[in-house]
PDB file of N, CA and C in Angstrom:
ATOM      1  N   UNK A   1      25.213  46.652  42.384  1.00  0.00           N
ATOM      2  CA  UNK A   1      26.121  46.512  41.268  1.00  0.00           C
ATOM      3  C   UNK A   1      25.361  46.312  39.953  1.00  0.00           C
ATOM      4  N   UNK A   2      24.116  45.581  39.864  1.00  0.00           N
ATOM      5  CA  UNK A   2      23.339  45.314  38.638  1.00  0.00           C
ATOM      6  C   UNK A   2      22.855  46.839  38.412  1.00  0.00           C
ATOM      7  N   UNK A   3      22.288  47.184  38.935  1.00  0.00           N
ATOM      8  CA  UNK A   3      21.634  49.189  38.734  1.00  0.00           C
ATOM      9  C   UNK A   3      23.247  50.026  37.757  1.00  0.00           C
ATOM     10  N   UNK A   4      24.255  49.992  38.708  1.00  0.00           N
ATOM     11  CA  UNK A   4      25.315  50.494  38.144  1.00  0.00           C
ATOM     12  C   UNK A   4      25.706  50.012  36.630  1.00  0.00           C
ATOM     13  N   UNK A   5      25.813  48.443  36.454  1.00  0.00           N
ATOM     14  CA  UNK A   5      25.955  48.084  35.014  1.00  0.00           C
ATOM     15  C   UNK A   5      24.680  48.241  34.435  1.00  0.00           C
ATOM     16  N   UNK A   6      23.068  48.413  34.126  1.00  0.00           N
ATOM     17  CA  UNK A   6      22.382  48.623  33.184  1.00  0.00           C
ATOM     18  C   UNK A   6      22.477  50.144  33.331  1.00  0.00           C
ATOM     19  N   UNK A   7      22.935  51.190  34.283  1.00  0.00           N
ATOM     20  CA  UNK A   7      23.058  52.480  33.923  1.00  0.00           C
ATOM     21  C   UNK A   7      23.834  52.429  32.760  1.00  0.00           C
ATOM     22  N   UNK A   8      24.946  52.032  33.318  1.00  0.00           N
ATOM     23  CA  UNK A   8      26.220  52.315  32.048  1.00  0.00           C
ATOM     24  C   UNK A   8      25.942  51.503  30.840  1.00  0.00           C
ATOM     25  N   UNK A   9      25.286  50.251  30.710  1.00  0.00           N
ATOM     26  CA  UNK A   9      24.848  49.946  29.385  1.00  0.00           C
ATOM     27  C   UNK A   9      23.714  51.056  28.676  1.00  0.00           C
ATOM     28  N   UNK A  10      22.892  51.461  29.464  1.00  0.00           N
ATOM     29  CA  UNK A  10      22.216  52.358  28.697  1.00  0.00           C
ATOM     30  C   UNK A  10      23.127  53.946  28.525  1.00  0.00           C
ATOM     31  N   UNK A  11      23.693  54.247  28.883  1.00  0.00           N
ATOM     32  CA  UNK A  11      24.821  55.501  28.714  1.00  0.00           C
ATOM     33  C   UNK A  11      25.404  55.088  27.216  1.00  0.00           C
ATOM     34  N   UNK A  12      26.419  53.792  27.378  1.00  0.00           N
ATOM     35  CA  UNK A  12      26.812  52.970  26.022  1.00  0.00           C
ATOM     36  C   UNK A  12      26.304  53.365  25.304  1.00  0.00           C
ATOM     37  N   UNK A  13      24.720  52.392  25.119  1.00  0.00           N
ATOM     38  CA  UNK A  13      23.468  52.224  24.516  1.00  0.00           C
ATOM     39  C   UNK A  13      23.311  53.752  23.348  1.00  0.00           C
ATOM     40  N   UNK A  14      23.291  54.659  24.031  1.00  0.00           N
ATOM     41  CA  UNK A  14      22.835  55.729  23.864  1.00  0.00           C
ATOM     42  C   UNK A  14      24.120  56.518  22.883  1.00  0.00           C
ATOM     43  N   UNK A  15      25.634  56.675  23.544  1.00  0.00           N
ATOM     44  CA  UNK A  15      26.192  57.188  23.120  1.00  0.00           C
ATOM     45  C   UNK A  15      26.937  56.309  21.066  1.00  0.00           C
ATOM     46  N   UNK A  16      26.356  55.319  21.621  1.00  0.00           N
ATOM     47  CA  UNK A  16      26.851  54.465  20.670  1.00  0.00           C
ATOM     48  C   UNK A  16      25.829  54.538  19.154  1.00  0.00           C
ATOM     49  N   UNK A  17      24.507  55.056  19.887  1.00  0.00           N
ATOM     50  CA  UNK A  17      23.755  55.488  19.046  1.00  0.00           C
ATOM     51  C   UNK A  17      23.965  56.315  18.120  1.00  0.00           C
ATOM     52  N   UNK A  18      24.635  57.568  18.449  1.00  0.00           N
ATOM     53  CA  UNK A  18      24.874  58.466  18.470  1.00  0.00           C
ATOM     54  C   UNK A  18      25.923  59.208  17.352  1.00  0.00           C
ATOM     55  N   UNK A  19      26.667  58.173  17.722  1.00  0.00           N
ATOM     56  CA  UNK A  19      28.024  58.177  17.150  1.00  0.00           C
ATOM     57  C   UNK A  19      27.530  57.083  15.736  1.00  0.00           C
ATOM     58  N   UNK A  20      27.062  56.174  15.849  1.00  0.00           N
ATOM     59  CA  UNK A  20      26.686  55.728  14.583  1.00  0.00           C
ATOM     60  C   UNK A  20      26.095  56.498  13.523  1.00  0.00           C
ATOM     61  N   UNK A  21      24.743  57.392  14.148  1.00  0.00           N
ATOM     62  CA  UNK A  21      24.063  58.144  13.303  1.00  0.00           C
ATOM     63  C   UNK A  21      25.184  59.184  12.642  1.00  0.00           C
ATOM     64  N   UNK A  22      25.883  59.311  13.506  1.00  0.00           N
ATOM     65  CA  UNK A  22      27.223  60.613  13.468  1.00  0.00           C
ATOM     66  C   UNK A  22      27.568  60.208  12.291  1.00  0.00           C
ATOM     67  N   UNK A  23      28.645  58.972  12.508  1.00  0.00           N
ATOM     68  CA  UNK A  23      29.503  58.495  11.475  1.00  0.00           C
ATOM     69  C   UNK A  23      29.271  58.306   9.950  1.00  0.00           C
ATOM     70  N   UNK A  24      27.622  57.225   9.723  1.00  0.00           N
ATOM     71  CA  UNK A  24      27.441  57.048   8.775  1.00  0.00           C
ATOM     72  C   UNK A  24      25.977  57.645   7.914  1.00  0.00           C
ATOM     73  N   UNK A  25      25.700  58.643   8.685  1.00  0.00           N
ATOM     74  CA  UNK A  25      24.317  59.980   8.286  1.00  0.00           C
ATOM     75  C   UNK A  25      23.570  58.953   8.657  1.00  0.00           C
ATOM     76  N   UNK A  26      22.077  59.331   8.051  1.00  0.00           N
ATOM     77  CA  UNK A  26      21.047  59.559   8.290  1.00  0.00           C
ATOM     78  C   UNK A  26      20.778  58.499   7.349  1.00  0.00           C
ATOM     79  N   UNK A  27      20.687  56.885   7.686  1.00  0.00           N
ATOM     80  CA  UNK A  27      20.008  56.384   6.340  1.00  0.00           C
ATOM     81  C   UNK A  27      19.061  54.857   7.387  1.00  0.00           C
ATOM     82  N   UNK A  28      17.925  54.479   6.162  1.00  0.00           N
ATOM     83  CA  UNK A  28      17.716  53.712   6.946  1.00  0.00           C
ATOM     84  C   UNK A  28      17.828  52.461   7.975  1.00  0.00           C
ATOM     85  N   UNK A  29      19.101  51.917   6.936  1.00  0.00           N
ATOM     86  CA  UNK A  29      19.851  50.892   8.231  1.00  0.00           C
ATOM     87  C   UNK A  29      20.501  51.348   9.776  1.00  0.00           C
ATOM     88  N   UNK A  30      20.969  52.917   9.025  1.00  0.00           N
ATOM     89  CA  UNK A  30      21.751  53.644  10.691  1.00  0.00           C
ATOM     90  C   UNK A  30      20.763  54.043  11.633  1.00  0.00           C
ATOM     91  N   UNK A  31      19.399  54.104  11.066  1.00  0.00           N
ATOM     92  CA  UNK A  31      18.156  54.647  11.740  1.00  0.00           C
ATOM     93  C   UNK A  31      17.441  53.494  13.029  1.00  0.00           C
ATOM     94  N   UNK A  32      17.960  52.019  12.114  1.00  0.00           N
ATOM     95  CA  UNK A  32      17.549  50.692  12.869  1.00  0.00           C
ATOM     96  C   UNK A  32      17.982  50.317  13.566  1.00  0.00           C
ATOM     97  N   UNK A  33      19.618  50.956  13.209  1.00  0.00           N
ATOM     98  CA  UNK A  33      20.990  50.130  14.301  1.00  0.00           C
ATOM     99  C   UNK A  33      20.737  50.821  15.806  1.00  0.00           C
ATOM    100  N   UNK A  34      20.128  52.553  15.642  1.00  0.00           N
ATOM    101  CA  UNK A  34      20.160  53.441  16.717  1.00  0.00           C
ATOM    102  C   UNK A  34      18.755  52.960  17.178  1.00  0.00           C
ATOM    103  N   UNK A  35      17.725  52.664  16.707  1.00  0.00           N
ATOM    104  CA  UNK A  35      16.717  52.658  17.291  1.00  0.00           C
ATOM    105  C   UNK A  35      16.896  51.186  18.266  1.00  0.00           C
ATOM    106  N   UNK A  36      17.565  50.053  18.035  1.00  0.00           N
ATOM    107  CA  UNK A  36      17.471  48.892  18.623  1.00  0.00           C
ATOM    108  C   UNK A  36      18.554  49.741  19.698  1.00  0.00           C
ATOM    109  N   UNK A  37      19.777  50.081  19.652  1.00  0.00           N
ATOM    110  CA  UNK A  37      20.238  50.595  20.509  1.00  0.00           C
ATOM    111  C   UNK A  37      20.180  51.453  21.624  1.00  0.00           C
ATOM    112  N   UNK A  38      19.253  52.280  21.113  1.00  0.00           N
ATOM    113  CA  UNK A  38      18.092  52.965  22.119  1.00  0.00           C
ATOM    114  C   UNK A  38      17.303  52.022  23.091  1.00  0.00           C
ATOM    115  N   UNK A  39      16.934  50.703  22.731  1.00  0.00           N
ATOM    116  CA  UNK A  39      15.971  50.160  23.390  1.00  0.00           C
ATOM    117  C   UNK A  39      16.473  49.702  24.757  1.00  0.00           C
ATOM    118  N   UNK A  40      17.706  50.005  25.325  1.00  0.00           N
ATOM    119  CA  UNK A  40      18.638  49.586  26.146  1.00  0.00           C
ATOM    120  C   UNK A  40      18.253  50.394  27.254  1.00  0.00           C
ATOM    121  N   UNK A  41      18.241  51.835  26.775  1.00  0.00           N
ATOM    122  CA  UNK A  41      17.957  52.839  27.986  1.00  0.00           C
ATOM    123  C   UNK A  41      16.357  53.124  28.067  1.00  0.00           C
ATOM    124  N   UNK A  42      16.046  52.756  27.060  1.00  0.00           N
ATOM    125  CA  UNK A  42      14.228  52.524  27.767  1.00  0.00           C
ATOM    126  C   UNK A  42      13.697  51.657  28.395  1.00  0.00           C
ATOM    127  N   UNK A  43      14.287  50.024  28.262  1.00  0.00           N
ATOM    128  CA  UNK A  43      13.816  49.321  28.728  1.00  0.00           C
ATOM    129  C   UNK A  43      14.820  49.952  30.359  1.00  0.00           C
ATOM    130  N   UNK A  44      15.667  50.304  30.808  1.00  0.00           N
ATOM    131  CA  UNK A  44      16.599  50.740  32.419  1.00  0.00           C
ATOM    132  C   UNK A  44      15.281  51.689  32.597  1.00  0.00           C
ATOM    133  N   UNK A  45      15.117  52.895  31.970  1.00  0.00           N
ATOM    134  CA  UNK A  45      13.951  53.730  32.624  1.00  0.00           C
ATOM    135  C   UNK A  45      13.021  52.896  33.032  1.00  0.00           C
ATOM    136  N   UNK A  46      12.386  51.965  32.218  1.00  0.00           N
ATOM    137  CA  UNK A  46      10.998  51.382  32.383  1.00  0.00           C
ATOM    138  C   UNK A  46      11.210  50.623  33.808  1.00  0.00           C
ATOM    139  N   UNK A  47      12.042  49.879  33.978  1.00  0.00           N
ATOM    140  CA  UNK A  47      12.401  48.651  34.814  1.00  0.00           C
ATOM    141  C   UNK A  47      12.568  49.031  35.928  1.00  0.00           C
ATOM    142  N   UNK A  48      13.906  50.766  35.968  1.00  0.00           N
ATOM    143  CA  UNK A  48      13.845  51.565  37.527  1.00  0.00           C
ATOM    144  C   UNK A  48      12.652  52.224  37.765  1.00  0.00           C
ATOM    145  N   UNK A  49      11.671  52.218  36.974  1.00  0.00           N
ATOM    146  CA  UNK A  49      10.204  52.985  37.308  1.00  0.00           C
ATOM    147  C   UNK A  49       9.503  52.366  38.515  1.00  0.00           C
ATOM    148  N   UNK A  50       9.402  51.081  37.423  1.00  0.00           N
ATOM    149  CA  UNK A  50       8.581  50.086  37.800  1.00  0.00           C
ATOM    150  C   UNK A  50       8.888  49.377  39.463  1.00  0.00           C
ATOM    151  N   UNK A  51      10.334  49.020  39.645  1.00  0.00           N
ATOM    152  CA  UNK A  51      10.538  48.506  40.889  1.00  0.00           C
ATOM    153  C   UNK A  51      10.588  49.619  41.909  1.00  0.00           C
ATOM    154  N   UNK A  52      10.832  51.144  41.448  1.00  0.00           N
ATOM    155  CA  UNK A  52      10.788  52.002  42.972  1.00  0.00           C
ATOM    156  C   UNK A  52       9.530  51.994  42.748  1.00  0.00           C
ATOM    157  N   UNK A  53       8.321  52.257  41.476  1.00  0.00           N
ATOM    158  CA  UNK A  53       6.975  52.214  42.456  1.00  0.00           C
ATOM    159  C   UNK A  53       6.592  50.650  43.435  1.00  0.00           C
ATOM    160  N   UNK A  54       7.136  49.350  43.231  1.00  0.00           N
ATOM    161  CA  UNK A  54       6.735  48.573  43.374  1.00  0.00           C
ATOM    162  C   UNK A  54       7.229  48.722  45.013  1.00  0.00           C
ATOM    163  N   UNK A  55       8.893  49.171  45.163  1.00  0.00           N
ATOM    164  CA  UNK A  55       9.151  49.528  46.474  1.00  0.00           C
ATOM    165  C   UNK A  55       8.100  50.019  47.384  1.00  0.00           C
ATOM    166  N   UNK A  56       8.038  51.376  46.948  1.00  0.00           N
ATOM    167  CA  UNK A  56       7.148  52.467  47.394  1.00  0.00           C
ATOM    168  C   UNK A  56       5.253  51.530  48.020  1.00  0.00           C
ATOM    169  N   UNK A  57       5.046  50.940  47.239  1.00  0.00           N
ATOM    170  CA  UNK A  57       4.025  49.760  47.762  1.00  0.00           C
ATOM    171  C   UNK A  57       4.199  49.005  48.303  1.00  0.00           C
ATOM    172  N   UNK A  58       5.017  47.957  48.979  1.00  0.00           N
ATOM    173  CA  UNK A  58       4.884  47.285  49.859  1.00  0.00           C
ATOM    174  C   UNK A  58       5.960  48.146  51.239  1.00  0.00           C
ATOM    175  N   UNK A  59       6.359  49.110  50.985  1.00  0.00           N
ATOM    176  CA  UNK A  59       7.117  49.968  52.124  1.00  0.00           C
ATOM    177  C   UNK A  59       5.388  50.529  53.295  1.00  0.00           C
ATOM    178  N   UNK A  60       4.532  51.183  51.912  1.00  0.00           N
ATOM    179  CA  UNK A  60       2.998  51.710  52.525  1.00  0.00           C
ATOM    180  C   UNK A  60       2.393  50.336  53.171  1.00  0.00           C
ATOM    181  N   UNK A  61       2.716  49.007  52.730  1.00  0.00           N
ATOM    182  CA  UNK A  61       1.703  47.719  52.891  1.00  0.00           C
ATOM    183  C   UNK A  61       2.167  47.362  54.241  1.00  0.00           C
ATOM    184  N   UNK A  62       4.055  47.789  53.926  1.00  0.00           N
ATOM    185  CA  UNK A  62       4.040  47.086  55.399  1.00  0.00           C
ATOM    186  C   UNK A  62       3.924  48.403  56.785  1.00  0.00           C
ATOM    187  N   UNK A  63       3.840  49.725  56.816  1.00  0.00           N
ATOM    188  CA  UNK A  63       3.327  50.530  57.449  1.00  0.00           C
ATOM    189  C   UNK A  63       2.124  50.232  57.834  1.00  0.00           C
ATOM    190  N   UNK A  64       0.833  50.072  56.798  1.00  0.00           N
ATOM    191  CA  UNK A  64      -0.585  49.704  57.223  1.00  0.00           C
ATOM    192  C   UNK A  64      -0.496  49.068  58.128  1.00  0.00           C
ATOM    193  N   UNK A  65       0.495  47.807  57.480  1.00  0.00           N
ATOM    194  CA  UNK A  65       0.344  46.252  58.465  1.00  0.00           C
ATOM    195  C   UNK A  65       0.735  46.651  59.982  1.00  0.00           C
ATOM    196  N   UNK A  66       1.513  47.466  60.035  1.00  0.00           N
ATOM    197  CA  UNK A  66       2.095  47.533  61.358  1.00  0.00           C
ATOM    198  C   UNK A  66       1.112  48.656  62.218  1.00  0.00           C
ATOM    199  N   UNK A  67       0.813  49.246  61.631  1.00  0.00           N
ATOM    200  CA  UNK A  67      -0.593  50.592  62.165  1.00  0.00           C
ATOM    201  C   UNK A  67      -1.555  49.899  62.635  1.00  0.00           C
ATOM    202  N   UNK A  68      -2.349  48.872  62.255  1.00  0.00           N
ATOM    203  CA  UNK A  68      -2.875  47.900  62.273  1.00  0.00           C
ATOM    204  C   UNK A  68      -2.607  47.458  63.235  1.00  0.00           C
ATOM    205  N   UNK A  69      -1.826  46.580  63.060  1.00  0.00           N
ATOM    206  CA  UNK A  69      -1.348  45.183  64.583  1.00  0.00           C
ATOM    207  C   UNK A  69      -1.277  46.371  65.910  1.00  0.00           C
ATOM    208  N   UNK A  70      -0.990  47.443  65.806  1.00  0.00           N
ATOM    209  CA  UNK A  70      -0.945  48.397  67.273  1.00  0.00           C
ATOM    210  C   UNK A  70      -2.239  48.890  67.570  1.00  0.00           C
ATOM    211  N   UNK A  71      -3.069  49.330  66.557  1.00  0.00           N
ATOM    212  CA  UNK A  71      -4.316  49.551  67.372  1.00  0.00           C
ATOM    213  C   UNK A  71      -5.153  48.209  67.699  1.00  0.00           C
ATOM    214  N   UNK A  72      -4.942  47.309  67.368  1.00  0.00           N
ATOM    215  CA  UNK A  72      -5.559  46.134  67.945  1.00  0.00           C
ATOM    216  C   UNK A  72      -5.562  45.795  69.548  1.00  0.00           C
ATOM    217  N   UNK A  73      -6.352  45.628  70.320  1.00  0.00           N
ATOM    218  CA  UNK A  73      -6.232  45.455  71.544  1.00  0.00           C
ATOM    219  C   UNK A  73      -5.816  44.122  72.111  1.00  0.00           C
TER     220      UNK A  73
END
């Protein structure tokens, strides 16, 4: 359920961006409002990166471990 709500906050995040730049052009406060708003769906990329590689490593750690304990006599 947490994965599902920071998807959709960064979807928000993004579309809300969007629509600001839309609404009130191109100036530098609308440039700040979108860029902090952006930071929503980079920090979800960064965070789902980070924990499937972190998955992906102890899934291999605990394979070793178990490859291991069987060839032991």
């Amino acid at each position: 359920m947490k994965h599902a709500l920071a998807w959709i906050c960064a979807a928000l995040a993004t579309l809300l961006a969007a629509a600001i730049v839309y609404r009130f052009g191109i100036s530098p406060l609308t440039i700040l409002v979108a860029l902090l708003l952006l930071s929503c769906p980079v920090v979800v990329v960064w965070v789902s990166l980070r924990l499937s590689r972190q998955c992906e490593q102890d899934i291999r750690n605990a394979v070793e471990g178990e490859l291991k304990s069987r060839d032991k006599p």
